[in-house]
N, C-alpha and C. Protein backbone atom coordinates (compact mmCIF):
# COMPACT_ATOMS: atom_id res chain seq x y z
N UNK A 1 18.57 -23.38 3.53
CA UNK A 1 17.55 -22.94 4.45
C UNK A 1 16.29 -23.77 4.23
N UNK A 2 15.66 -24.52 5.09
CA UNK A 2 14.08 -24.69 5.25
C UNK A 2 13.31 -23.82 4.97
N UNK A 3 12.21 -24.33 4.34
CA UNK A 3 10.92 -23.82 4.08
C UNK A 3 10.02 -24.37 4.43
N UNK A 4 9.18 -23.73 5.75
CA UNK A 4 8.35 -24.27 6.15
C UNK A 4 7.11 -23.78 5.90
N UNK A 5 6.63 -22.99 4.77
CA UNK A 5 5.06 -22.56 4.48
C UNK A 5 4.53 -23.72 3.85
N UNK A 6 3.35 -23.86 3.82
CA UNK A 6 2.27 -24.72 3.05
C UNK A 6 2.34 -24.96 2.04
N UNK A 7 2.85 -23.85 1.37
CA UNK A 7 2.80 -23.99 -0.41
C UNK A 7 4.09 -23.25 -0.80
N UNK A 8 4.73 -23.86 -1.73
CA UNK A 8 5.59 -23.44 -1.95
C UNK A 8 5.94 -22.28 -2.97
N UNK A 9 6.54 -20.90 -2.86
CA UNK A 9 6.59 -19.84 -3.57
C UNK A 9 7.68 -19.81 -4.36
N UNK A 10 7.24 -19.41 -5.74
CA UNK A 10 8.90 -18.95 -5.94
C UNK A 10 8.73 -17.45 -6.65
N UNK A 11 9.65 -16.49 -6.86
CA UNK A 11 10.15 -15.55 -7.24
C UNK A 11 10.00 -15.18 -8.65
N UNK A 12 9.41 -14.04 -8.59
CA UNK A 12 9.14 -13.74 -10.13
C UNK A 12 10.14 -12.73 -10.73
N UNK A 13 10.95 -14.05 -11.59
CA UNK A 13 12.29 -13.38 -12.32
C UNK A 13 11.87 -12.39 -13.52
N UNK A 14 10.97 -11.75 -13.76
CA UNK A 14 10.66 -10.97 -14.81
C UNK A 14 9.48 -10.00 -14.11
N UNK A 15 9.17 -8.60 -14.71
CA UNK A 15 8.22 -8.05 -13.41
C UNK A 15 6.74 -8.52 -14.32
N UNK A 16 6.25 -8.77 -13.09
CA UNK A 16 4.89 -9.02 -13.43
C UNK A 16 3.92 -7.72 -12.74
N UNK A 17 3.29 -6.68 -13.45
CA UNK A 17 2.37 -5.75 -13.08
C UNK A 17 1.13 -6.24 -12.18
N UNK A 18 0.41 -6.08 -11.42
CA UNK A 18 -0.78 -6.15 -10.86
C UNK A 18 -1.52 -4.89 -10.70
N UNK A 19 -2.91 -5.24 -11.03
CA UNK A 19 -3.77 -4.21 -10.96
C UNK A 19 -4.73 -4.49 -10.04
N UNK A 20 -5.23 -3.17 -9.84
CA UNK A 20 -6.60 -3.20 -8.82
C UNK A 20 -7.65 -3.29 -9.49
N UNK A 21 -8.66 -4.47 -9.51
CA UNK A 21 -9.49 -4.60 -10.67
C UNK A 21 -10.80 -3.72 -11.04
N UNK A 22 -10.78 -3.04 -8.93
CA UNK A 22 -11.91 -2.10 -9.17
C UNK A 22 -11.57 -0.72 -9.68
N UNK A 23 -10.63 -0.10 -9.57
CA UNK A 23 -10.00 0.95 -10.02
C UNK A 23 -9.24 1.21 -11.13
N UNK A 24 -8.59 -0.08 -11.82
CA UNK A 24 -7.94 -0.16 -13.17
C UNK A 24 -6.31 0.54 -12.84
N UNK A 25 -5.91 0.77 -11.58
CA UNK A 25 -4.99 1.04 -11.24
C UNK A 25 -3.69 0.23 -10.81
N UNK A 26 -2.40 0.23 -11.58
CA UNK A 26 -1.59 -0.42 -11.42
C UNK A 26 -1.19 -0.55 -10.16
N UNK A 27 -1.30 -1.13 -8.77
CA UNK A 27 -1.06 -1.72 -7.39
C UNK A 27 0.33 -1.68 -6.79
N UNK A 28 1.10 -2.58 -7.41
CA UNK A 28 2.24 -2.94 -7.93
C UNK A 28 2.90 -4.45 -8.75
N UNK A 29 3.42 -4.71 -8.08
CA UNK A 29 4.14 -5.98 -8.89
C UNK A 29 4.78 -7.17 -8.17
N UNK A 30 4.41 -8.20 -8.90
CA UNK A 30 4.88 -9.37 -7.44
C UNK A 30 5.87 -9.63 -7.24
N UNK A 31 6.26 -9.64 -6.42
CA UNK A 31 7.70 -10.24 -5.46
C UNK A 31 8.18 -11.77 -5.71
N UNK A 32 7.21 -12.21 -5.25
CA UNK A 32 6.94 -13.96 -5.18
C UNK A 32 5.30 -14.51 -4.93
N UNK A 33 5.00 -15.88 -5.41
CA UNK A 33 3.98 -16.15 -5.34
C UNK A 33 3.89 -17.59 -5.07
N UNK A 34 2.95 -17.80 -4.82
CA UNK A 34 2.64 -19.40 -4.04
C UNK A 34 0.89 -19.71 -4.44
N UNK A 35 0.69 -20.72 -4.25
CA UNK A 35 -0.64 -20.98 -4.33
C UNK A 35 -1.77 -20.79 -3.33
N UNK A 36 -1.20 -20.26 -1.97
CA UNK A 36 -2.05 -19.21 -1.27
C UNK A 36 -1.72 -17.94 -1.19
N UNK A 37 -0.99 -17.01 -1.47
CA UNK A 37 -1.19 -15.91 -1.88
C UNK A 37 0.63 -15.07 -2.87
N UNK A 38 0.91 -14.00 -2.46
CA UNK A 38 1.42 -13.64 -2.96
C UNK A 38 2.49 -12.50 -2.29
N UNK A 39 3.72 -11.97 -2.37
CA UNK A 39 4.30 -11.06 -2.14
C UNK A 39 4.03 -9.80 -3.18
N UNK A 40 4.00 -8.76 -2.95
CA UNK A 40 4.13 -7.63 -3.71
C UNK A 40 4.93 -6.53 -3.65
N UNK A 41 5.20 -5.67 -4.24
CA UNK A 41 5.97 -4.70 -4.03
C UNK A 41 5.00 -3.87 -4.43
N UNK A 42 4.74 -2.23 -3.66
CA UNK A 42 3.75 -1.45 -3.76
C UNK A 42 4.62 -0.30 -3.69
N UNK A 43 4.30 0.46 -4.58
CA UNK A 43 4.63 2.09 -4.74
C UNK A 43 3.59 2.91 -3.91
N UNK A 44 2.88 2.14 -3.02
CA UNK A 44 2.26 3.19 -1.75
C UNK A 44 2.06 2.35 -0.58
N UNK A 45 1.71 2.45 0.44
CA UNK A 45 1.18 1.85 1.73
C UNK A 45 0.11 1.36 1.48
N UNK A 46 -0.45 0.26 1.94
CA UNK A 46 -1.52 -0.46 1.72
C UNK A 46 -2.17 -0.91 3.15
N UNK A 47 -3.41 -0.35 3.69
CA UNK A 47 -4.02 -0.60 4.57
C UNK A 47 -4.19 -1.86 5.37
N UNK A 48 -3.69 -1.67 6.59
CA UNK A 48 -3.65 -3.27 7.10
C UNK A 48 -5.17 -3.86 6.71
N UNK A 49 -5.21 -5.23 6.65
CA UNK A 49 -6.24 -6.00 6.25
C UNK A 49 -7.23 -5.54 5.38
N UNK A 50 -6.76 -4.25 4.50
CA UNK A 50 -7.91 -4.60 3.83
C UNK A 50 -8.19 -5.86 2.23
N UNK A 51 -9.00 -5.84 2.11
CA UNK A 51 -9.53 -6.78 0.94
C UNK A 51 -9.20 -6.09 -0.36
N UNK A 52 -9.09 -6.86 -1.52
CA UNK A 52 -9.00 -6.57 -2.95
C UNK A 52 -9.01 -7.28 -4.03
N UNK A 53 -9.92 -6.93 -4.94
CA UNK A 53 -9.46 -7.77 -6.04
C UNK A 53 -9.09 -7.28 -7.09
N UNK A 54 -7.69 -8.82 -7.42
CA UNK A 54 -6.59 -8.11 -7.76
C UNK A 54 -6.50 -8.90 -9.31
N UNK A 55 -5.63 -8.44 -10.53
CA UNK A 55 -5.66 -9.11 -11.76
C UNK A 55 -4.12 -8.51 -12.57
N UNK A 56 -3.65 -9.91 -12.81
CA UNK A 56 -2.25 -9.82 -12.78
C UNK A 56 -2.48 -11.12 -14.24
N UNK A 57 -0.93 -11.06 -15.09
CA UNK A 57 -1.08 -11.95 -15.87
C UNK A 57 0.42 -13.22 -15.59
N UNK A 58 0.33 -14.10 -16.34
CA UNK A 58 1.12 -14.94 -16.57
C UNK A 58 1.72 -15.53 -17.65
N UNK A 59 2.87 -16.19 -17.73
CA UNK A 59 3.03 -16.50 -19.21
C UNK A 59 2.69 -18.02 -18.93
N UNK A 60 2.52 -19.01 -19.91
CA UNK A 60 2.00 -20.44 -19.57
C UNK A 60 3.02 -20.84 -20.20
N UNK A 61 2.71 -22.28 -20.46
CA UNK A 61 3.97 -23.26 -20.86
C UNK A 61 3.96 -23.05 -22.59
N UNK A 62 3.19 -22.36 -23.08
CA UNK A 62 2.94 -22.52 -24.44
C UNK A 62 3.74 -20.62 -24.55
N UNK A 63 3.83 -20.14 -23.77
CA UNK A 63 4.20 -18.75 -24.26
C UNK A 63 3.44 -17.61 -23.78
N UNK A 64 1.94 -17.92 -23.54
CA UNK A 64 0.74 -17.36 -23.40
C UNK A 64 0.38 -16.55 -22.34
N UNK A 65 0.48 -15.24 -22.77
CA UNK A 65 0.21 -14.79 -21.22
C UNK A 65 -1.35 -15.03 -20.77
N UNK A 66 -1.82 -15.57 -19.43
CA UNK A 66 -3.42 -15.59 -19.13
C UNK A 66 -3.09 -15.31 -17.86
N UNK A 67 -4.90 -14.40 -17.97
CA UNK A 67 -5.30 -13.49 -17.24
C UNK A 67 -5.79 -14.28 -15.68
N UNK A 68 -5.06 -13.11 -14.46
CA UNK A 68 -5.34 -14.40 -13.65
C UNK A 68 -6.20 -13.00 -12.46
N UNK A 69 -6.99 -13.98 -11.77
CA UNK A 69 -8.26 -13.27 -11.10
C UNK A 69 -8.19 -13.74 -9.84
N UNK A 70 -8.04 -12.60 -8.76
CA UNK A 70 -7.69 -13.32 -7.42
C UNK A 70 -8.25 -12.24 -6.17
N UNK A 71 -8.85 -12.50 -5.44
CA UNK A 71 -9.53 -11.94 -4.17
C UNK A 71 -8.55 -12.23 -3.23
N UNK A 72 -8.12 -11.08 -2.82
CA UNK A 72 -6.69 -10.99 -1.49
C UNK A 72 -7.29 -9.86 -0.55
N UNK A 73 -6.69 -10.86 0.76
CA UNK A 73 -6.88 -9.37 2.04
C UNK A 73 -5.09 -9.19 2.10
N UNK A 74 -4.96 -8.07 2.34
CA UNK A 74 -3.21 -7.81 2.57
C UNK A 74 -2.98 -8.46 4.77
N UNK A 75 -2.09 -8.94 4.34
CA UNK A 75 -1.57 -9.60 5.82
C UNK A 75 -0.88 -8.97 6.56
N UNK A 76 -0.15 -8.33 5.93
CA UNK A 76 1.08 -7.39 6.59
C UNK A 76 1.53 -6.74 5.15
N UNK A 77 2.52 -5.82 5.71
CA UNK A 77 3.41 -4.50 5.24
C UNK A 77 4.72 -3.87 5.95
N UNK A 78 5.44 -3.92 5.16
CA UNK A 78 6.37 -2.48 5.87
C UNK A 78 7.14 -2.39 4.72
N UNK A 79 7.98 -0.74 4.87
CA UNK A 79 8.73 -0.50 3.96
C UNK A 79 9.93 -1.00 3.44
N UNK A 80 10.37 -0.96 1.90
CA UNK A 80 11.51 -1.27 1.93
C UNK A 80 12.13 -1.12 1.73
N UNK A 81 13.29 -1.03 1.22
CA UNK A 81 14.67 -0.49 1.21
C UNK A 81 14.78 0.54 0.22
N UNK A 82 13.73 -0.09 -0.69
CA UNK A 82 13.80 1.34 -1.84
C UNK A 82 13.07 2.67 -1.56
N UNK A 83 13.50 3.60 -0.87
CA UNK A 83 12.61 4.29 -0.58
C UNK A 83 11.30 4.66 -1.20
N UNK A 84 10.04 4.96 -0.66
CA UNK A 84 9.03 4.88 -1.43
C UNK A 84 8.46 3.95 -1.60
N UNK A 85 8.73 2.36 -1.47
CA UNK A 85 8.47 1.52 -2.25
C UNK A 85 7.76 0.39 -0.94
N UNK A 86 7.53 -0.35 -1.01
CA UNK A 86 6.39 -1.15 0.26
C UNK A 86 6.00 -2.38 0.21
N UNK A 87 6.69 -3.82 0.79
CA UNK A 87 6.14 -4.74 0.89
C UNK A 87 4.91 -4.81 1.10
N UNK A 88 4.19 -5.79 0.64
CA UNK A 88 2.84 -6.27 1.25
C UNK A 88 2.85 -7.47 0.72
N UNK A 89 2.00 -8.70 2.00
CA UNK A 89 1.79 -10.00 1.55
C UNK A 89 0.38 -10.20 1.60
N UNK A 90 -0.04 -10.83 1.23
CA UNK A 90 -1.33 -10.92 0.41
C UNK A 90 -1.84 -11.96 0.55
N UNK A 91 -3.02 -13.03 1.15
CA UNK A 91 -3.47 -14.07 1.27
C UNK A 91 -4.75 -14.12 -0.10
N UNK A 92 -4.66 -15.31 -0.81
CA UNK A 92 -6.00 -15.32 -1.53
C UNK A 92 -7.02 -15.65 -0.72
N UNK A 93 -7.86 -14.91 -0.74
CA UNK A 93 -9.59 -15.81 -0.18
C UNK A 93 -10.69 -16.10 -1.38
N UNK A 94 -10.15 -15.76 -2.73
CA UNK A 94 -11.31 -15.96 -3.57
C UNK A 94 -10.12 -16.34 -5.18
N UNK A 95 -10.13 -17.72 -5.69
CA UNK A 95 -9.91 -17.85 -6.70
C UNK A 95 -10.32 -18.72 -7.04
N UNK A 96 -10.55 -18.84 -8.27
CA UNK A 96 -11.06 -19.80 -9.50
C UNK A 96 -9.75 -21.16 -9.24
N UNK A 97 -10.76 -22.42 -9.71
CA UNK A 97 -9.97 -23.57 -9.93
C UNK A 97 -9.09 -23.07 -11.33
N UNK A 98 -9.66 -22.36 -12.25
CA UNK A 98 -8.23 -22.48 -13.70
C UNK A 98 -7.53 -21.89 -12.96
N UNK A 99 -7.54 -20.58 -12.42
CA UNK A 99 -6.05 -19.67 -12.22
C UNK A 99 -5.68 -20.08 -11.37
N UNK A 100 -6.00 -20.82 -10.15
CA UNK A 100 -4.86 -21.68 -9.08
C UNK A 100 -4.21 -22.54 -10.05
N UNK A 101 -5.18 -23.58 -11.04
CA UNK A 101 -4.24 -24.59 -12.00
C UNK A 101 -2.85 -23.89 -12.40
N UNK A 102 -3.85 -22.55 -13.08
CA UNK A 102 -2.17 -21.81 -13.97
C UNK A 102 -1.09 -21.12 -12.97
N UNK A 103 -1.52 -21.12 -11.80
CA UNK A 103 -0.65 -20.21 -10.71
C UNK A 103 0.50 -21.33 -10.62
N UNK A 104 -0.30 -23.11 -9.86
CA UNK A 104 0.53 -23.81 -9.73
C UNK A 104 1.28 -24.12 -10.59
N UNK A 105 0.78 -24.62 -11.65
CA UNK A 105 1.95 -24.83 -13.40
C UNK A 105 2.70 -23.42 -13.22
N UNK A 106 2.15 -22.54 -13.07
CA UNK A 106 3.83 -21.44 -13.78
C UNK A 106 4.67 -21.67 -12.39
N UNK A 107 4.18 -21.96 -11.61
CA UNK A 107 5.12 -21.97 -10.30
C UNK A 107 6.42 -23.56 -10.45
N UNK A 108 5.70 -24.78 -11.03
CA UNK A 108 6.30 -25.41 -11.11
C UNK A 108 7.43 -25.35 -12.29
N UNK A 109 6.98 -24.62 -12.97
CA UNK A 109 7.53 -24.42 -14.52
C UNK A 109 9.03 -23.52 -13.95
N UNK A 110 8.68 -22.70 -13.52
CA UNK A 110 10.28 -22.31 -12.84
C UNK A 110 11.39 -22.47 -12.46
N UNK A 111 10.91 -23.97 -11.77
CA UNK A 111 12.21 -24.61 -11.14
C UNK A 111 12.13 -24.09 -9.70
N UNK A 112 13.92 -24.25 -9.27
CA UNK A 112 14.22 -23.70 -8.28
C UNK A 112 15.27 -22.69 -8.41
């Protein structure tokens, strides 16, 4: 299959938690990620377009998990198969040059 997005995503084979940074509340957990935003899986409904900032970690090439800091409006939603449970995709509008660096390295670090 083609892939025609901008940036290329891949799939996060281990769960990675995300939090809501203003609330300290676990969000959910990513699906897949790319260097403009992100898939998630949400244990609630998430308001069309709204904004958030969100803080999720990574492991680096050394082992290391670092802390990554990211301003997302949600794009879309719908439910999914697990009952209860809720896509949402996520555009960044606010990140730092390190954590795009470390977004892209763990993304390449993956493979395919």
């Amino acid at each position: 299959m083609n892939e025609y997005r901008r940036s290329p995503r891949k799939a996060a084979y281990v769960t990675i938690p995300v939090s809501n940074k203003m609330t300290g509340e676990v969000m959910g957990r990513i699906g897949n990620l790319s260097a403009d935003g992100m898939l998630m899986v949400c244990d609630a409904p998430v308001v069309d377009g709204a904004l958030f900032q969100l803080g999720f970690e990574l492991t680096n090439a050394q082992g290391r998990p670092q802390a990554i800091d990211v301003g997302v409006q949600e794009m879309w939603a719908e439910a999914a198969n697990v009952p209860g449970q809720y896509w949402s995709g996520f555009h960044f509008i606010d990140i730092s040059g390190k954590d795009l660096e470390a977004i892209e390295s763990w993304i390449g670090e993956l493979g395919d």
